[in-house]
Protein backbone atom coordinates (compact mmCIF):
# COMPACT_ATOMS: atom_id res chain seq x y z
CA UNK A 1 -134.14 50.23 -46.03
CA UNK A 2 -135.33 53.82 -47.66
CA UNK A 3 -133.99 56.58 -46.32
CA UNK A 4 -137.46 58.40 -44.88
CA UNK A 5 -137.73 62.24 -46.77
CA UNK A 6 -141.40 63.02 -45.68
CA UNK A 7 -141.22 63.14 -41.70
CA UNK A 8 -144.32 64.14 -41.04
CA UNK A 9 -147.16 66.38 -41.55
CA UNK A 10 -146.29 69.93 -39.91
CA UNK A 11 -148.91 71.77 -40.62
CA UNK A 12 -152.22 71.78 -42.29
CA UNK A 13 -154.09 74.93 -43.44
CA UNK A 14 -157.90 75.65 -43.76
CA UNK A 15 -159.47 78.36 -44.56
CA UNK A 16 -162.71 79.18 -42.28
CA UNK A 17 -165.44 82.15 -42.66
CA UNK A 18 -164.61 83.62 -39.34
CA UNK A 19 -162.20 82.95 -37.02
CA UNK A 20 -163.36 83.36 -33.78
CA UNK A 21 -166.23 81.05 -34.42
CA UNK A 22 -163.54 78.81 -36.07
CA UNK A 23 -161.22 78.67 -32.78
CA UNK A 24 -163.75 78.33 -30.46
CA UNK A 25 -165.49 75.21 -32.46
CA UNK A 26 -161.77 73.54 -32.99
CA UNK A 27 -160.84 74.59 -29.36
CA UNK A 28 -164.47 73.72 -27.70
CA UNK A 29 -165.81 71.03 -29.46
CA UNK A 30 -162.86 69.37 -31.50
CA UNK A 31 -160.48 69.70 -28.17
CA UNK A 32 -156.70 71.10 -29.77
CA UNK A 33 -155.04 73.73 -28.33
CA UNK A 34 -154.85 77.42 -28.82
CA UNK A 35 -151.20 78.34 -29.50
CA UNK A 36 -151.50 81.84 -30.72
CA UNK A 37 -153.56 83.88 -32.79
CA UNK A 38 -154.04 87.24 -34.81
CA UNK A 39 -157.01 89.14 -36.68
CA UNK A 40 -156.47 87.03 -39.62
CA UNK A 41 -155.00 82.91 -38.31
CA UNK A 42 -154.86 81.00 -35.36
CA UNK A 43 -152.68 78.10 -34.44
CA UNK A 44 -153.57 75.32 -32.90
CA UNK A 45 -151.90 72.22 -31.60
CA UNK A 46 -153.71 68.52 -31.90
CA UNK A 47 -153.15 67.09 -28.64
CA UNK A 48 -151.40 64.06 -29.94
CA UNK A 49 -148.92 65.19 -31.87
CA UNK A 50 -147.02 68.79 -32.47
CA UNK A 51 -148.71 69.13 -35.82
CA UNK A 52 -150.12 72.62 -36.12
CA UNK A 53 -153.98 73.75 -37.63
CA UNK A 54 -153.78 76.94 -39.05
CA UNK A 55 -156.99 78.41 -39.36
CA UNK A 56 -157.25 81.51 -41.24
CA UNK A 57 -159.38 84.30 -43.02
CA UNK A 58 -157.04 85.26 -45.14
CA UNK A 59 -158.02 84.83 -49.27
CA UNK A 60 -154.40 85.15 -50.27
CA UNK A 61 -153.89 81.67 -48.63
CA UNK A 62 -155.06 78.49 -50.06
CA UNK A 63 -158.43 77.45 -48.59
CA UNK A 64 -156.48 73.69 -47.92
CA UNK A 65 -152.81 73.45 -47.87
CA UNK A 66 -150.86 70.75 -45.59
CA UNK A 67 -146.63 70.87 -44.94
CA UNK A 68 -144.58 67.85 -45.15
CA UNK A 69 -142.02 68.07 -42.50
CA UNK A 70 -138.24 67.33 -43.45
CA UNK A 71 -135.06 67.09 -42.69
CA UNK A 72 -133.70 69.32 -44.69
CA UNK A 73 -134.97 71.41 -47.56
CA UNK A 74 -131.72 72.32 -49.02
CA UNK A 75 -130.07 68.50 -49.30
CA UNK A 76 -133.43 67.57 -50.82
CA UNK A 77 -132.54 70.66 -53.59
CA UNK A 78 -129.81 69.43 -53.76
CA UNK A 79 -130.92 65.64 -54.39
CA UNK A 80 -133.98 66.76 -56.63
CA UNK A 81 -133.01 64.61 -59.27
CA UNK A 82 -132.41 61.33 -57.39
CA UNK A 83 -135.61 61.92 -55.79
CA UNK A 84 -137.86 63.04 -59.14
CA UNK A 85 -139.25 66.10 -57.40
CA UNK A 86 -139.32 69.60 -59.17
CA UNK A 87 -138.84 72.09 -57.50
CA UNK A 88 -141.09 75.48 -58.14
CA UNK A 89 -138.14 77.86 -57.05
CA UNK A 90 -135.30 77.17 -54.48
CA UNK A 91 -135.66 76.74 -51.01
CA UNK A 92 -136.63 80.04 -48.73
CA UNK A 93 -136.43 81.00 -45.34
CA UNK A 94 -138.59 80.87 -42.84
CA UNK A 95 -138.68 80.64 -39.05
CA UNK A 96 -136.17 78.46 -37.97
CA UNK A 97 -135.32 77.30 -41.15
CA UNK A 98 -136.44 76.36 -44.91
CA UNK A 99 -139.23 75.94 -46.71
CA UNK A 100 -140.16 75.16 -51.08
CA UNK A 101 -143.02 74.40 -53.16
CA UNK A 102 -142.21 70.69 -55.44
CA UNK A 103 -144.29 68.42 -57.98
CA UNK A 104 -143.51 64.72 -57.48
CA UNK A 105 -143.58 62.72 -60.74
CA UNK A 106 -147.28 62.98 -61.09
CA UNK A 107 -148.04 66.22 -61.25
CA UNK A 108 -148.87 66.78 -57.49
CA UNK A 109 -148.04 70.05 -56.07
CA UNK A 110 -146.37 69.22 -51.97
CA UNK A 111 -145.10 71.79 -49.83
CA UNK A 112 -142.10 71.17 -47.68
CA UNK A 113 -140.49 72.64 -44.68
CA UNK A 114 -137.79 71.98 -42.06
CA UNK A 115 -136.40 73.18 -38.79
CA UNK A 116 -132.75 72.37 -39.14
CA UNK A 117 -131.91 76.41 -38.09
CA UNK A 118 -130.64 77.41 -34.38
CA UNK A 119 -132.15 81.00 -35.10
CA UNK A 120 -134.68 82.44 -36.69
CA UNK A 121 -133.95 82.76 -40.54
CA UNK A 122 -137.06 85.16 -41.35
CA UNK A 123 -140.19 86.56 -39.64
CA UNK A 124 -142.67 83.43 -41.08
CA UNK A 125 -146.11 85.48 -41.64
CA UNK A 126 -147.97 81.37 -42.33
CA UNK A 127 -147.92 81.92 -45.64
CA UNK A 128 -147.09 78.81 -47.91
CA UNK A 129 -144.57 79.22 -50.32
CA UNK A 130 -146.54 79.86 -53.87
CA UNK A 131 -148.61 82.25 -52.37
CA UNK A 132 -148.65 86.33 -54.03
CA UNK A 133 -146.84 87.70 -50.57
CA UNK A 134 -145.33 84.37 -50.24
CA UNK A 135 -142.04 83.40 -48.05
CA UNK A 136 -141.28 85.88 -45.19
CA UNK A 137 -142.07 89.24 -44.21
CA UNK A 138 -139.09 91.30 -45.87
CA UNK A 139 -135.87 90.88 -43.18
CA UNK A 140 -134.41 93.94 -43.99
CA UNK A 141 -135.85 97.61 -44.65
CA UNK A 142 -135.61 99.27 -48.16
CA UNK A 143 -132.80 102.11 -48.70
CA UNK A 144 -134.28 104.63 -50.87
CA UNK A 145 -131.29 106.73 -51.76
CA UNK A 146 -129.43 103.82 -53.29
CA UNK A 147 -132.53 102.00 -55.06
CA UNK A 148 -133.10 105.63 -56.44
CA UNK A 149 -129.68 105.59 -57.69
CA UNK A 150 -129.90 102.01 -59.34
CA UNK A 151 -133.17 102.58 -60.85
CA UNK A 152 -132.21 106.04 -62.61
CA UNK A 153 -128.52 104.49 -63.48
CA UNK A 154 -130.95 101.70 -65.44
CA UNK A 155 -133.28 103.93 -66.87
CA UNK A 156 -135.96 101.59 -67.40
CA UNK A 157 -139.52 101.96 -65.98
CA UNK A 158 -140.65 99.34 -63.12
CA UNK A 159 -142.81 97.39 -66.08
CA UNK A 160 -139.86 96.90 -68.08
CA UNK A 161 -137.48 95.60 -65.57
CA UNK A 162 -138.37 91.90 -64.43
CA UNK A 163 -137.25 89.07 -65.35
CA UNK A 164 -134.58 90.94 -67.80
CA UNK A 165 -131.07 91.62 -67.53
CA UNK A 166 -131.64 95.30 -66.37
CA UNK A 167 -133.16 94.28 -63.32
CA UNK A 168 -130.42 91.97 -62.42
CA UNK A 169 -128.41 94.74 -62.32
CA UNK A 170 -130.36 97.16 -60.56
CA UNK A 171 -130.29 94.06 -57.99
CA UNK A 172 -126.82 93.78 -58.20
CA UNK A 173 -125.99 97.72 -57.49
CA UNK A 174 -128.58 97.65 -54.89
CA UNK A 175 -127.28 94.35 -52.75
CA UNK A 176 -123.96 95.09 -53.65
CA UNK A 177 -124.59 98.76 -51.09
CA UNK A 178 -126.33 96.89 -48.62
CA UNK A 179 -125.15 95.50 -45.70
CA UNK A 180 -125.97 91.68 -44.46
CA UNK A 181 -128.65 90.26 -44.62
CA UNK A 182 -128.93 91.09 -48.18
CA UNK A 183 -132.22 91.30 -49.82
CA UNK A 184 -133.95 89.06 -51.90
CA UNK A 185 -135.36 89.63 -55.33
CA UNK A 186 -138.44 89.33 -54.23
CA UNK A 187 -138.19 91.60 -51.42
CA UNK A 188 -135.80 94.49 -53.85
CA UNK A 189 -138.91 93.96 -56.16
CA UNK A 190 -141.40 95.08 -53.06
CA UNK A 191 -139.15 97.80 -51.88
CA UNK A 192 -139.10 99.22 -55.57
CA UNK A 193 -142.83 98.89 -55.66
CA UNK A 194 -143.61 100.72 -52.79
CA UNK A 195 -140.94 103.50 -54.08
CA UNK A 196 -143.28 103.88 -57.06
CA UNK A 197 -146.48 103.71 -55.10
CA UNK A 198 -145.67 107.33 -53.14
CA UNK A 199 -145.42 110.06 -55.86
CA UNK A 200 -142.98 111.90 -56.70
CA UNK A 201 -140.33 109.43 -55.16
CA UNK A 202 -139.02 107.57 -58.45
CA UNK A 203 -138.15 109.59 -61.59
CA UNK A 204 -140.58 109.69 -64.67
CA UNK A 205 -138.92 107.32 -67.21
CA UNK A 206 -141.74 107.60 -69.63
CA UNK A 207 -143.29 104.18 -71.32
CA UNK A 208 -142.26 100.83 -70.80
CA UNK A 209 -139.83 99.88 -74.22
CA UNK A 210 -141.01 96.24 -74.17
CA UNK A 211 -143.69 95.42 -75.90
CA UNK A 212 -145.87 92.22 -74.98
CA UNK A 213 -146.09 89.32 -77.81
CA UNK A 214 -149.68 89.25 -79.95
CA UNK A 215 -151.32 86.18 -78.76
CA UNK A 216 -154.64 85.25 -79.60
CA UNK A 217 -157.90 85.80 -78.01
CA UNK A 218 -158.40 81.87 -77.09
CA UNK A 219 -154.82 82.45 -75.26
CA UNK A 220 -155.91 85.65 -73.53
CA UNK A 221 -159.15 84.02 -72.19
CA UNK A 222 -156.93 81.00 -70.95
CA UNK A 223 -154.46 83.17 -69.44
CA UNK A 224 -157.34 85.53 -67.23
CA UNK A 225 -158.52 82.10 -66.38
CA UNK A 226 -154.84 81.02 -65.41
CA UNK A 227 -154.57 84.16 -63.23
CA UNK A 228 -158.33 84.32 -61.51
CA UNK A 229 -158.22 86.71 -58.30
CA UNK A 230 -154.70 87.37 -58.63
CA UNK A 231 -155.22 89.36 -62.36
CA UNK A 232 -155.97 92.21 -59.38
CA UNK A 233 -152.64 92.25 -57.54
CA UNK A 234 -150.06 92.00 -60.79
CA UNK A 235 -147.57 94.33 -59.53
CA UNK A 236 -147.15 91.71 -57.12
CA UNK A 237 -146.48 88.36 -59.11
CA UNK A 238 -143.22 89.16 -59.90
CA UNK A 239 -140.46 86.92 -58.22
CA UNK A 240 -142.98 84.22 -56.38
CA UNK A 241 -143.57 80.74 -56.65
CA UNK A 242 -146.84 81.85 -58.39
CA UNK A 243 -145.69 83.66 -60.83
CA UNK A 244 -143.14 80.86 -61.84
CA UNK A 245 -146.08 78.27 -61.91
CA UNK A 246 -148.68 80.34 -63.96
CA UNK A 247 -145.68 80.88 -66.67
CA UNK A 248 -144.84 77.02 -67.07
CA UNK A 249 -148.79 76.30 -67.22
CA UNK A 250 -148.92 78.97 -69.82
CA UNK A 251 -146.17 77.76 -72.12
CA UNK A 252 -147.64 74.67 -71.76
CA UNK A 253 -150.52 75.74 -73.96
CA UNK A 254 -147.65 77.34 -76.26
CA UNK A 255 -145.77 75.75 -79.53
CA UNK A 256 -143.23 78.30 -78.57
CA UNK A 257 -142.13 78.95 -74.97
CA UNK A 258 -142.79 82.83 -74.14
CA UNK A 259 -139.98 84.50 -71.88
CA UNK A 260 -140.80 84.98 -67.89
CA UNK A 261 -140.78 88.90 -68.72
CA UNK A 262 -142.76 88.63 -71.92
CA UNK A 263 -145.39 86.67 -69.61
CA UNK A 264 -145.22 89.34 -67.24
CA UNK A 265 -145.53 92.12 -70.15
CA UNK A 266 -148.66 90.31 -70.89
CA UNK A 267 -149.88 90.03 -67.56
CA UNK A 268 -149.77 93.85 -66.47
CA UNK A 269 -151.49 94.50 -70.01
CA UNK A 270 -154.30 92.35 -69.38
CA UNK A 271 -154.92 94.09 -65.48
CA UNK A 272 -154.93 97.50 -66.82
């Protein structure tokens, strides 16, 4: 007999025009329960079942989205080959345990999660993996003195730093002066950006040094396309399951593969 992988479905996401209207409809007429809710989701319970609807108002969120419960995210890493999946980036945390973004053979995008932790692993904020502020809320807070230090020790500006070797060790320095829970690079990449977002906090290291590829203006079209509503928050591709995705659907329109930095270089051209 096969060995079940996709439990059930643990959540399903929908994206309504407002959300009291939304709760009271699902609540009133449609009968599932209120859990909890905020300014921006609510989550409900179907009465048959612990399957969650998360209703939401939020445009960084996929207007449909549903979770595959399993039992755990990191074996099935760890068994992505024997079970044909591809994983968009490894496993994160969320509450109570793990969650990824994989394509089965065909092409189709499934989201995965699991509860196999006794304690919360993150602060989950509902937002899927793949998403631009995707994974957790950031566990630990930024220390400013020592991501000063790396970043001047470096000597590169913020726009010539991801995806390269310099950043990994600015993230090295940094993690390596931290105490547990270390930070992700997502989350070192948010702490630096909102370093650079109050003046007069990071040094002035002049231009970026790398200098994007030429690519024609059929490519640049595709690639605004590939981008859409998120050409408007660049600074904060870096390091997500989105960014990942847009650069293997870019190279796929490539005869030459074009590095993840390069992509980005491009990128933060084409929003300014």
């Amino acid at each position: 007999m096969i060995r079940p992988v996709l439990r059930k479905i643990d959540r399903i996401l929908l994206r309504i025009p407002s959300l009291p209207a939304g709760v009271r409809y699902y609540t009133d007429t449609l009968g599932l329960q209120l859990l909890k809710q905020d300014h921006r989701l609510a989550s409900l319970k179907f009465p048959d079942s612990d399957t969650e609807l998360i209703l939401h108002t939020d445009p960084d969120l996929p207007a449909e989205a549903t979770y595959y419960r399993v039992d755990d995210v990191r074996d099935f890493y760890t068994r992505r080959a024997e079970l044909k999946m591809t994983f968009v980036s490894p496993p994160s945390p969320v509450s109570r345990g793990w969650r990824a973004t994989v394509k089965d053979p065909f092409g189709n995008v499934l989201l995965i999660i699991d509860r196999c932790a006794d304690q919360p692993l993150a602060i989950e904020d509902a937002k899927p993996a793949g998403s631009l502020f995707a994974g957790v809320v950031p566990r630990v807070a930024a220390r400013k003195s020592e991501l000063i230090a790396a970043y001047e020790k470096i000597g590169r500006t913020a726009d010539d730093l991801p995806y390269t070797p310099h950043f990994e060790t600015l993230y090295r320095i940094y993690i390596d002066a931290m105490p547990d829970p270390k930070p992700t690079r997502s989350e070192t990449w948010r702490h630096l950006l909102n370093l650079r977002k109050k003046k007069g906090i990071l040094p002035k290291l002049g231009k970026a040094r790398s200098i994007p590829p030429e690519i024609s203006p059929e490519d640049r079209d595709r690639l605004l396309a590939m981008l859409g509503e998120d050409i408007g928050k660049r600074d904060r591709l870096p390091y997500t399951d989105r960014f990942d995705a847009l650069v293997d659907e870019f190279n796929k329109t490539q005869q030459r593969p074009i590095s993840p930095h390069m992509v980005w270089r491009l990128v933060a051209t084409l929003a300014k």
